[in-house]
Protein backbone atom coordinates (compact mmCIF):
# COMPACT_ATOMS: atom_id res chain seq x y z
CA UNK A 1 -17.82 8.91 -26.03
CA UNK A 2 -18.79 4.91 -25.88
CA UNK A 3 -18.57 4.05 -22.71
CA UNK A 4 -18.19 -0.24 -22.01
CA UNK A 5 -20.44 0.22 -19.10
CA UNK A 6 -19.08 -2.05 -16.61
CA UNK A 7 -17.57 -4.55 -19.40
CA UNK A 8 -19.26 -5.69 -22.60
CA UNK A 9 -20.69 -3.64 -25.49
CA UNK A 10 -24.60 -4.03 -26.96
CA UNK A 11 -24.31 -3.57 -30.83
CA UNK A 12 -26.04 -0.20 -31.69
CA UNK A 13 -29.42 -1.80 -32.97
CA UNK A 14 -29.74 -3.41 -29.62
CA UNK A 15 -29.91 -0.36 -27.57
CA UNK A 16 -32.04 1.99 -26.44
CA UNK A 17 -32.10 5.52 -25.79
CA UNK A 18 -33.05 7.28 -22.47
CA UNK A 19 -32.87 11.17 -22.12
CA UNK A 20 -32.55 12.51 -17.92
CA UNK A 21 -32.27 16.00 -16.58
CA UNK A 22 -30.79 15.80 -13.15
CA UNK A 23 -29.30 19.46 -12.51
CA UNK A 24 -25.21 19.52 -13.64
CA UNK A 25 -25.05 17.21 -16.65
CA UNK A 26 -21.33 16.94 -15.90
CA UNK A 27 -22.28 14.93 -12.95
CA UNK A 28 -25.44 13.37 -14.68
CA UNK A 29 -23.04 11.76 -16.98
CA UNK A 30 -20.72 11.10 -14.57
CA UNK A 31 -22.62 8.73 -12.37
CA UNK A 32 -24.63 6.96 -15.24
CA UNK A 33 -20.99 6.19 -17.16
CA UNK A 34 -20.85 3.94 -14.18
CA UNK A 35 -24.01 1.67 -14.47
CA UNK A 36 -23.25 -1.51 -15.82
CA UNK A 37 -25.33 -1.91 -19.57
CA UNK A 38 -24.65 1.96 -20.46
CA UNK A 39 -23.27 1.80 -23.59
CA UNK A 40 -23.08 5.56 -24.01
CA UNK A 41 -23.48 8.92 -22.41
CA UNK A 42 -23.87 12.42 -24.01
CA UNK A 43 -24.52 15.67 -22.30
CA UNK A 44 -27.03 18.47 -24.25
CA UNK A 45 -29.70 20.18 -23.87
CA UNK A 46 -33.70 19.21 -24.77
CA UNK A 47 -37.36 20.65 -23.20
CA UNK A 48 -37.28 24.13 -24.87
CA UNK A 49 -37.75 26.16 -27.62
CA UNK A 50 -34.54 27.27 -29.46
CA UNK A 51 -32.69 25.16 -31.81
CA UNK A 52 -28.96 24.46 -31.67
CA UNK A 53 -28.66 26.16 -28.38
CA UNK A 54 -25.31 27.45 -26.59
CA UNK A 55 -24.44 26.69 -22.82
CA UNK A 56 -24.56 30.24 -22.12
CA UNK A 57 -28.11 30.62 -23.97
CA UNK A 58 -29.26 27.85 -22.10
CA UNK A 59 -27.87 29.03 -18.37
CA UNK A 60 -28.99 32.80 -19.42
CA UNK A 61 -32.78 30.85 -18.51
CA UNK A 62 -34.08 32.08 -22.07
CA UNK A 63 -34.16 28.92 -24.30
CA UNK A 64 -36.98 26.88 -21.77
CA UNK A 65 -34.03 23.80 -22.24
CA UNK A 66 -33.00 22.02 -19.44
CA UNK A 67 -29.44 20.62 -19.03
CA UNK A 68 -30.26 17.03 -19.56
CA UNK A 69 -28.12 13.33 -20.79
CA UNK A 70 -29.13 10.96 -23.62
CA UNK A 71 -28.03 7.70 -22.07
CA UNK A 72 -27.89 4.60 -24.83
CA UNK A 73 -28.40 1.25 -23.02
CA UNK A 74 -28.54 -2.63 -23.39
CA UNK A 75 -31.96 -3.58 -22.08
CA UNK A 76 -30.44 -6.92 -21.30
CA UNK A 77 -28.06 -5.82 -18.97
CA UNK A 78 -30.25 -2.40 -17.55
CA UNK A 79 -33.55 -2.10 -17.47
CA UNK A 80 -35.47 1.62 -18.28
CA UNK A 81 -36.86 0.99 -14.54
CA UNK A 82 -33.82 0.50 -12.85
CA UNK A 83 -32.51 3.56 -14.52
CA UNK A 84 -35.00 5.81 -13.72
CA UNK A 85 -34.88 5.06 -10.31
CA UNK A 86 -31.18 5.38 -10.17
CA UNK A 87 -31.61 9.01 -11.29
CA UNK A 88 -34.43 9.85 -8.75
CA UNK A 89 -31.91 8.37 -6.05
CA UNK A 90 -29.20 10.74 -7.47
CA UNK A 91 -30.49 13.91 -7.49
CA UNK A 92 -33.65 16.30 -5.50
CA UNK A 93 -36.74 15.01 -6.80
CA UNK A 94 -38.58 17.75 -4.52
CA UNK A 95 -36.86 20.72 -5.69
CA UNK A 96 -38.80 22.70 -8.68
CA UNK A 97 -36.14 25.41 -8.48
CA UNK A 98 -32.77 23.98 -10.15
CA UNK A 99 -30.57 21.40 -8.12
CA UNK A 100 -28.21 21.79 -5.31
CA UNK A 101 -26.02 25.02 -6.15
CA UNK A 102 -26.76 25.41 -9.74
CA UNK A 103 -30.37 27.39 -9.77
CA UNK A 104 -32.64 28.66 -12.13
CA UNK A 105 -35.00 26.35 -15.06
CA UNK A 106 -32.14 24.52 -17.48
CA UNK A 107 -30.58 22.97 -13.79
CA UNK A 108 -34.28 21.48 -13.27
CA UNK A 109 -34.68 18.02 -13.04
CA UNK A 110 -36.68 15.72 -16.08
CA UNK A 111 -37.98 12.60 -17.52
CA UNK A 112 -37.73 12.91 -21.00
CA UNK A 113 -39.75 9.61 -22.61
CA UNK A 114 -39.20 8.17 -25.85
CA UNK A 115 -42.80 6.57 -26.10
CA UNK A 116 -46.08 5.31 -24.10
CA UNK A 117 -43.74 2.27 -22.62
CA UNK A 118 -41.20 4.80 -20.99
CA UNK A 119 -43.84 7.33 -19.97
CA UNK A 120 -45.25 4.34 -18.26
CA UNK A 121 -42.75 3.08 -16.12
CA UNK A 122 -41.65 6.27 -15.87
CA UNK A 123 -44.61 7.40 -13.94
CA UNK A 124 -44.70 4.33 -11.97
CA UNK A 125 -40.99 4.98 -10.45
CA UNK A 126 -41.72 8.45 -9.98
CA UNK A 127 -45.02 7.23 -7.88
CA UNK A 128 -42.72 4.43 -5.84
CA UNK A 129 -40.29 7.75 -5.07
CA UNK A 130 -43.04 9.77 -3.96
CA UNK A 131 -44.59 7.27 -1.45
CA UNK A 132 -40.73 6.41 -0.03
CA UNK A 133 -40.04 9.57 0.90
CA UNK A 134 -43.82 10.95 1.74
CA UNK A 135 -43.28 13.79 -0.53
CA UNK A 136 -44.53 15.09 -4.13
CA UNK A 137 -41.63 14.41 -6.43
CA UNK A 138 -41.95 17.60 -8.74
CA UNK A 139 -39.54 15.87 -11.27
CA UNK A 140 -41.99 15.88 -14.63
CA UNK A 141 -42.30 13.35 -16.88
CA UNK A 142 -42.20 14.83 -20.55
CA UNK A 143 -42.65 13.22 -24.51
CA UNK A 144 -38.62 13.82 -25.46
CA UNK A 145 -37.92 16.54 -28.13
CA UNK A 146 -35.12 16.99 -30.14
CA UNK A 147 -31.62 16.76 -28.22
CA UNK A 148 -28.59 18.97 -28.67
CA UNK A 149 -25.74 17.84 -27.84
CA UNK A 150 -23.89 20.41 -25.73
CA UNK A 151 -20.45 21.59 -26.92
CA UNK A 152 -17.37 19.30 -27.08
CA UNK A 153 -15.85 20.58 -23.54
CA UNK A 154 -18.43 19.60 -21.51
CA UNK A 155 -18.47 16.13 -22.87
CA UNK A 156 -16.55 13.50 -20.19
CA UNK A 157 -15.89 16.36 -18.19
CA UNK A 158 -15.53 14.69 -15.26
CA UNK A 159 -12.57 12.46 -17.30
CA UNK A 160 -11.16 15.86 -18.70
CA UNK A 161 -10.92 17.79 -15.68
CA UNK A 162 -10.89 14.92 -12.27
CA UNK A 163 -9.51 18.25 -10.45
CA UNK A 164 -11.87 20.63 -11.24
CA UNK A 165 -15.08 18.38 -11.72
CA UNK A 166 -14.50 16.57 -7.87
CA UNK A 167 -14.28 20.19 -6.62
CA UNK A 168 -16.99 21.57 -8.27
CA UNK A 169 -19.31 18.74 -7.56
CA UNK A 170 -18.30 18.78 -3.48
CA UNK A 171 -18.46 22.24 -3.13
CA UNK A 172 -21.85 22.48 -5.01
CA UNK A 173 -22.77 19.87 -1.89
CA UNK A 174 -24.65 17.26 -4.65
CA UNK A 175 -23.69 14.24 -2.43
CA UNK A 176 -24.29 15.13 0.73
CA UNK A 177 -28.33 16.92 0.00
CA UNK A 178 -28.83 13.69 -1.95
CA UNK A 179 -27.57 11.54 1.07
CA UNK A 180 -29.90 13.52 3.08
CA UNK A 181 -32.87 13.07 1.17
CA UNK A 182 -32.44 9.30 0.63
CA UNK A 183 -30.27 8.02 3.55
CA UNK A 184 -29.36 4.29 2.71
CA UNK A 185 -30.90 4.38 -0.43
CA UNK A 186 -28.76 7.33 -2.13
CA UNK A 187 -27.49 6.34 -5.77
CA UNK A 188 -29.13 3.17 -5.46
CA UNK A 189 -28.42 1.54 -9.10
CA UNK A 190 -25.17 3.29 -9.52
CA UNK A 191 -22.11 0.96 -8.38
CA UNK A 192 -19.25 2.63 -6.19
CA UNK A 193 -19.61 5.44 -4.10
CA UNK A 194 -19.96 8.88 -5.99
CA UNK A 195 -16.86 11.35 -5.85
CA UNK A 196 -17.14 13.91 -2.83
């Protein structure tokens, strides 16, 4: 779905395309749909091996994809920087082992880069993360592959189902590990506090 991002629309020659894995996509999509200069948000899968995967393929931990979000963007209104950041502040950067309450390799976390630029600042960010918290950040930063689109129903989810979506994502405890983890800086880059 096009999303106006916080007012305004880029044409679709002036975007650009960023692909993150940040465990749930539902919630992924969720809290970049609120950034203002994303234009558009899908949720699929991307890192592995089988083409035109299924959600249950993918979850079954056979396919080597990882949940993951192509964001489109206005590069006038967001910078690549800013949103890479935002998704290291909105997720576990230190846990190799799936995020929060969805475990196992597709709920991994992932910078997928579209070219040398990306990989780039990408690395950078991911550096800046590491020294603020005095950790390895285990997130990788990968050349993007083809990206499947995951099936209709999990698109806007969190539009869809508001019930069902809020309690999944405050039972699986995503806010308050990523809290945690970055105190005062938690979602930094993403306007409004994140449903709980």
């Amino acid at each position: 779905m096009l999303q106006l991002g916080g007012g305004g629309m880029a044409r679709a020659a002036d975007a650009e395309t960023a692909v993150f894995a940040g465990g749930c996509f539902w919630c992924v999509e969720a809290d970049f749909d609120k950034i203002p200069g994303v234009v558009e948000t899908v949720s699929g899968y991307t890192g592995g091996h089988t083409q035109d995967p299924t959600y249950k393929q993918v979850t079954g931990g056979d396919t080597g994809h990882f949940e993951a979000v192509r964001v489109r963007f206005d590069p006038d209104r967001v910078s690549y920087a800013d949103l890479v950041s935002a998704l290291l502040r909105s997720v576990d950067p230190t846990d190799d082992g799936g995020q929060f309450c969805d475990r196992g390799a597709s709920y991994r976390t992932a910078i997928f880069t579209q070219d040398d630029k990306q990989q780039q600042v990408a690395e950078a960010r991911k550096a800046e993360a590491a020294t603020q918290l005095g950790t390895e950040i285990v997130t990788p930063v990968l050349p993007a592959g083809v990206f499947y689109p995951a099936e209709d129903y999990h698109q806007d989810f969190y539009e869809r189902s508001p019930r069902r979506y809020t309690y999944y994502r405050w039972s699986c405890g995503r806010d308050k590990q990523v809290k945690k983890i970055w105190g005062t800086d938690a979602y930094k880059g993403i306007p409004g506090k994140p449903e709980s």
